[in-house]
C-alpha atoms as a PDB file:
ATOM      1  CA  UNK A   1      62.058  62.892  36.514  1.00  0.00           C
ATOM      2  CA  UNK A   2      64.307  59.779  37.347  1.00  0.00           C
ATOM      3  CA  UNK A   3      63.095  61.306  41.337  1.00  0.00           C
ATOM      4  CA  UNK A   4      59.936  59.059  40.224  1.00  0.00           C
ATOM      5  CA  UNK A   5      61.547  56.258  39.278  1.00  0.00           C
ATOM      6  CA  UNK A   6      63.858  55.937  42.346  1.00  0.00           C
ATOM      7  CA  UNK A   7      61.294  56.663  45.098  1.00  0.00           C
ATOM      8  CA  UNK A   8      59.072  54.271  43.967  1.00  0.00           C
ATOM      9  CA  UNK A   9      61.769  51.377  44.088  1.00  0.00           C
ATOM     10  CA  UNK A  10      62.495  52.827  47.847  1.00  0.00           C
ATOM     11  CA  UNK A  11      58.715  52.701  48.195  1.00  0.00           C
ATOM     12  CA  UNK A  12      59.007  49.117  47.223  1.00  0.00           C
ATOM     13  CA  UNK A  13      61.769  48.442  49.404  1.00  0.00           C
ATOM     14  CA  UNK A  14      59.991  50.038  52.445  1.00  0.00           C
ATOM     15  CA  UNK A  15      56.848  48.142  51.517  1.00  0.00           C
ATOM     16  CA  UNK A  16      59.495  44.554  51.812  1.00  0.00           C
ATOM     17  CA  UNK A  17      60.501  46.117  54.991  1.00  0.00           C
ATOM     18  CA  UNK A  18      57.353  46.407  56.906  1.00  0.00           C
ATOM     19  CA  UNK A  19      55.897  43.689  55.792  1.00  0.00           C
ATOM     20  CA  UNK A  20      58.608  41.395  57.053  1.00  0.00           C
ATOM     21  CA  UNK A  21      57.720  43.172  60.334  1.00  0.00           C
ATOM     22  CA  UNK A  22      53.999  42.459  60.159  1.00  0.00           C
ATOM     23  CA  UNK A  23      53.537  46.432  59.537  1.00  0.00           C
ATOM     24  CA  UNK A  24      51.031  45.516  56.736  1.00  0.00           C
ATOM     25  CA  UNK A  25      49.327  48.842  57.218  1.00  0.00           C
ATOM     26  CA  UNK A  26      52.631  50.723  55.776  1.00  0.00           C
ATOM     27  CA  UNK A  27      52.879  47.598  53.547  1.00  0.00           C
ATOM     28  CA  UNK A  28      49.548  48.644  51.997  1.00  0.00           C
ATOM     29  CA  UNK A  29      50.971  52.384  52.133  1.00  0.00           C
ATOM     30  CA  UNK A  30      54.260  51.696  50.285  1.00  0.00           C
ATOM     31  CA  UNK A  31      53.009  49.445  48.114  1.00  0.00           C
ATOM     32  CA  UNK A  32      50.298  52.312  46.723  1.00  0.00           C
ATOM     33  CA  UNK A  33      52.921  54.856  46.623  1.00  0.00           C
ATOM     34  CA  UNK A  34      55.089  52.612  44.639  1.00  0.00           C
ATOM     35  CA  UNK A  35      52.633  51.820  42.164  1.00  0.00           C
ATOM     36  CA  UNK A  36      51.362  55.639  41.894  1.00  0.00           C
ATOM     37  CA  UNK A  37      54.579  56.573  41.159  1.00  0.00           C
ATOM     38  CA  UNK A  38      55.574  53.627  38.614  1.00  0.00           C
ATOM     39  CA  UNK A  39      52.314  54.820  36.449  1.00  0.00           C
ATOM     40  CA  UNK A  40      53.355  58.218  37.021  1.00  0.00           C
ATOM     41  CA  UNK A  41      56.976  57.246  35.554  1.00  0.00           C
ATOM     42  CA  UNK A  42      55.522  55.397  32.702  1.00  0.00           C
ATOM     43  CA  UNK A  43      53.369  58.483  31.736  1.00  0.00           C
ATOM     44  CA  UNK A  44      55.934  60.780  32.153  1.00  0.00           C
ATOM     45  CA  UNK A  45      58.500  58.528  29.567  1.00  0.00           C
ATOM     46  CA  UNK A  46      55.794  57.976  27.371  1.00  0.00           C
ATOM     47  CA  UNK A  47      54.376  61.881  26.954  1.00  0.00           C
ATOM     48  CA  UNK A  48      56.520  63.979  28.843  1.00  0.00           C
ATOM     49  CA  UNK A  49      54.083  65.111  31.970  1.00  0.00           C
ATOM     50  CA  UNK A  50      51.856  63.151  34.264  1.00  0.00           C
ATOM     51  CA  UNK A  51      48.511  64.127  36.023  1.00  0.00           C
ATOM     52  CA  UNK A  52      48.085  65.037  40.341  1.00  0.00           C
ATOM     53  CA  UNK A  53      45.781  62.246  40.566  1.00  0.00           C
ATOM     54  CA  UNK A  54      46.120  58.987  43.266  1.00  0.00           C
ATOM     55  CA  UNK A  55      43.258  57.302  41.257  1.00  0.00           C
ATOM     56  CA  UNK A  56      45.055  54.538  39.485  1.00  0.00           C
ATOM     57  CA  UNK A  57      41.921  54.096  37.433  1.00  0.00           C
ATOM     58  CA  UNK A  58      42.602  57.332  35.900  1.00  0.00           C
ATOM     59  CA  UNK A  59      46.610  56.669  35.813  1.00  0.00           C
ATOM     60  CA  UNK A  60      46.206  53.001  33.984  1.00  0.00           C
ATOM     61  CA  UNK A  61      43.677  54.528  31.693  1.00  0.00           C
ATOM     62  CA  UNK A  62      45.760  57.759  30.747  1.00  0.00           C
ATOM     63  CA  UNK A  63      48.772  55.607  29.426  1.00  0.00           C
ATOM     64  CA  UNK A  64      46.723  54.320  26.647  1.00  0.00           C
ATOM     65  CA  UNK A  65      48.530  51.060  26.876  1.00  0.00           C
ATOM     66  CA  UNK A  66      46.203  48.074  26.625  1.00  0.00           C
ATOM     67  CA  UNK A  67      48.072  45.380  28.617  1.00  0.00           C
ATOM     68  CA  UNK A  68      48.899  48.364  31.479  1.00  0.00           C
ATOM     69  CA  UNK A  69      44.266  49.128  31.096  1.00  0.00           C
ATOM     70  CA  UNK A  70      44.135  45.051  31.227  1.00  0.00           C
ATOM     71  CA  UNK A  71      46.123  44.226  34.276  1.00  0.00           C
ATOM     72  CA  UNK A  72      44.492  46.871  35.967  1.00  0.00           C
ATOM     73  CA  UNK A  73      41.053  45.274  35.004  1.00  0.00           C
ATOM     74  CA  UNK A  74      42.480  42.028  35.771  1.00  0.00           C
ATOM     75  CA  UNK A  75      43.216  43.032  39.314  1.00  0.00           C
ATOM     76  CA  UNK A  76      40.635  45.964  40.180  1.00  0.00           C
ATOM     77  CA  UNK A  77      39.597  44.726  43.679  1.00  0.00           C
ATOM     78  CA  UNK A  78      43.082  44.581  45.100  1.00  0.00           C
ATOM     79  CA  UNK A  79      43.897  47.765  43.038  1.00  0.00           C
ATOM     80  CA  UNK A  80      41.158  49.567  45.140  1.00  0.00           C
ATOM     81  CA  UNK A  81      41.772  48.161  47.970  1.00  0.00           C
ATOM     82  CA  UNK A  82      45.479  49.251  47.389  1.00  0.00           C
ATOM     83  CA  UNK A  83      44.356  52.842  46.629  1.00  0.00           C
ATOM     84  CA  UNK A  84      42.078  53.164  49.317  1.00  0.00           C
ATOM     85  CA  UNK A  85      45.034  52.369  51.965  1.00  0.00           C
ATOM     86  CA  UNK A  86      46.399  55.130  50.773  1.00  0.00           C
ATOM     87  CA  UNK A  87      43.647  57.515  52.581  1.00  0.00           C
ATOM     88  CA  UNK A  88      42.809  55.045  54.914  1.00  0.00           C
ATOM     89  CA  UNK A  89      46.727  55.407  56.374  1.00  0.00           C
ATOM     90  CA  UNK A  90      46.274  58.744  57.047  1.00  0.00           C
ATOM     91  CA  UNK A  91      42.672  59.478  58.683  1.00  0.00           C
ATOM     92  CA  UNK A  92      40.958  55.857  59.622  1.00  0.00           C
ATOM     93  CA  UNK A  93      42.072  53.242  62.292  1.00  0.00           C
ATOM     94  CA  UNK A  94      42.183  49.838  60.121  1.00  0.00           C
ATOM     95  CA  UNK A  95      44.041  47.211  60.044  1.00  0.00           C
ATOM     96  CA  UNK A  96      45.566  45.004  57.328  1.00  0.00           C
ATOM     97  CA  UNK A  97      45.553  41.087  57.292  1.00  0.00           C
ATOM     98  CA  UNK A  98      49.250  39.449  56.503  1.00  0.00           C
ATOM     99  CA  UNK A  99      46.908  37.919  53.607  1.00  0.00           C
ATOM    100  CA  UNK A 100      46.150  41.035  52.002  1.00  0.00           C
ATOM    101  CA  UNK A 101      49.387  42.967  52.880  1.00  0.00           C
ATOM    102  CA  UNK A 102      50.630  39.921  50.950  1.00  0.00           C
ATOM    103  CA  UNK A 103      48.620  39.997  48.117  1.00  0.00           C
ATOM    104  CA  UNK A 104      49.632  43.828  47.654  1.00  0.00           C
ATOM    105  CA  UNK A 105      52.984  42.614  47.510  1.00  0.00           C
ATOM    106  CA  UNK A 106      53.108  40.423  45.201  1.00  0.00           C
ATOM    107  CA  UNK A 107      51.158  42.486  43.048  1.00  0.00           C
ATOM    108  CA  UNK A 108      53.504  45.636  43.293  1.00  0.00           C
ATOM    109  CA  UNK A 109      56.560  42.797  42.535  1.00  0.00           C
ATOM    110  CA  UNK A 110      54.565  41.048  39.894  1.00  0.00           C
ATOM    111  CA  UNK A 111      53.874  44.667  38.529  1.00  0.00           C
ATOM    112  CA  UNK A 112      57.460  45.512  38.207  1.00  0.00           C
ATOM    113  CA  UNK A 113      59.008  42.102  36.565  1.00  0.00           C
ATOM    114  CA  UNK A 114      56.235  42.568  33.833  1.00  0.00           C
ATOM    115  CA  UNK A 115      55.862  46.611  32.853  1.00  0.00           C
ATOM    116  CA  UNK A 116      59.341  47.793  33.365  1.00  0.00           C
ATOM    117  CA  UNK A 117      61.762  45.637  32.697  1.00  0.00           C
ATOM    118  CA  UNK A 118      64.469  47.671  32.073  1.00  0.00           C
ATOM    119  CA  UNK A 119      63.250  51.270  33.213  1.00  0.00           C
ATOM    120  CA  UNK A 120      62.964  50.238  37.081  1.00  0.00           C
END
């Protein structure tokens, strides 16, 4: 399952990408697909399967780690906002502000440097 592990750093990297071209709709995208996939990673190292679920509500609260259930808590309004994107992207004509785009980002980067250390 490593496929998890290095689409969701591309997903990252894309997210990087389009946001330094003030494409924060696909920021928003690539940042939710990284994350999805990060959670699905952790689950999958941690018990050997993960769920076909996009609700990161369900995702944080499946790995049964308590600082993964309290950042999520921590950050639930831009967490929802990140996960609707992800439907949004496909079927509704919205637009991003650079200021939430950003926020996104720094969450997905911020979410990386402190839950995977050494597995992404």
């Amino acid at each position: 399952m490593e496929f998890l592990r290095k689409n969701a750093l591309k997903f990252l990297e894309e997210a990087e990408e389009a946001f330094s071209k003030g494409d924060y709709g696909f920021t928003m995208f690539f940042v939710e697909q990284f994350l999805q996939l990060s959670l699905k990673y952790i689950l999958y190292r941690r018990y050997g399967e993960f769920p076909k679920t996009h609700s990161f509500k369900i995702l944080f609260e499946l790995t049964k780690d308590l600082s993964l259930i309290d950042y999520y808590k921590q950050n639930m309004d831009l967490f929802r906002e990140i996960e609707l994107s992800y439907i949004a992207s496909r079927y509704m004509d919205i637009e991003y502000s650079r200021e939430v785009a950003e926020k996104a980002l720094l969450l997905a980067r911020d979410f990386r440097e402190r839950f995977y250390g050494g597995i992404l």
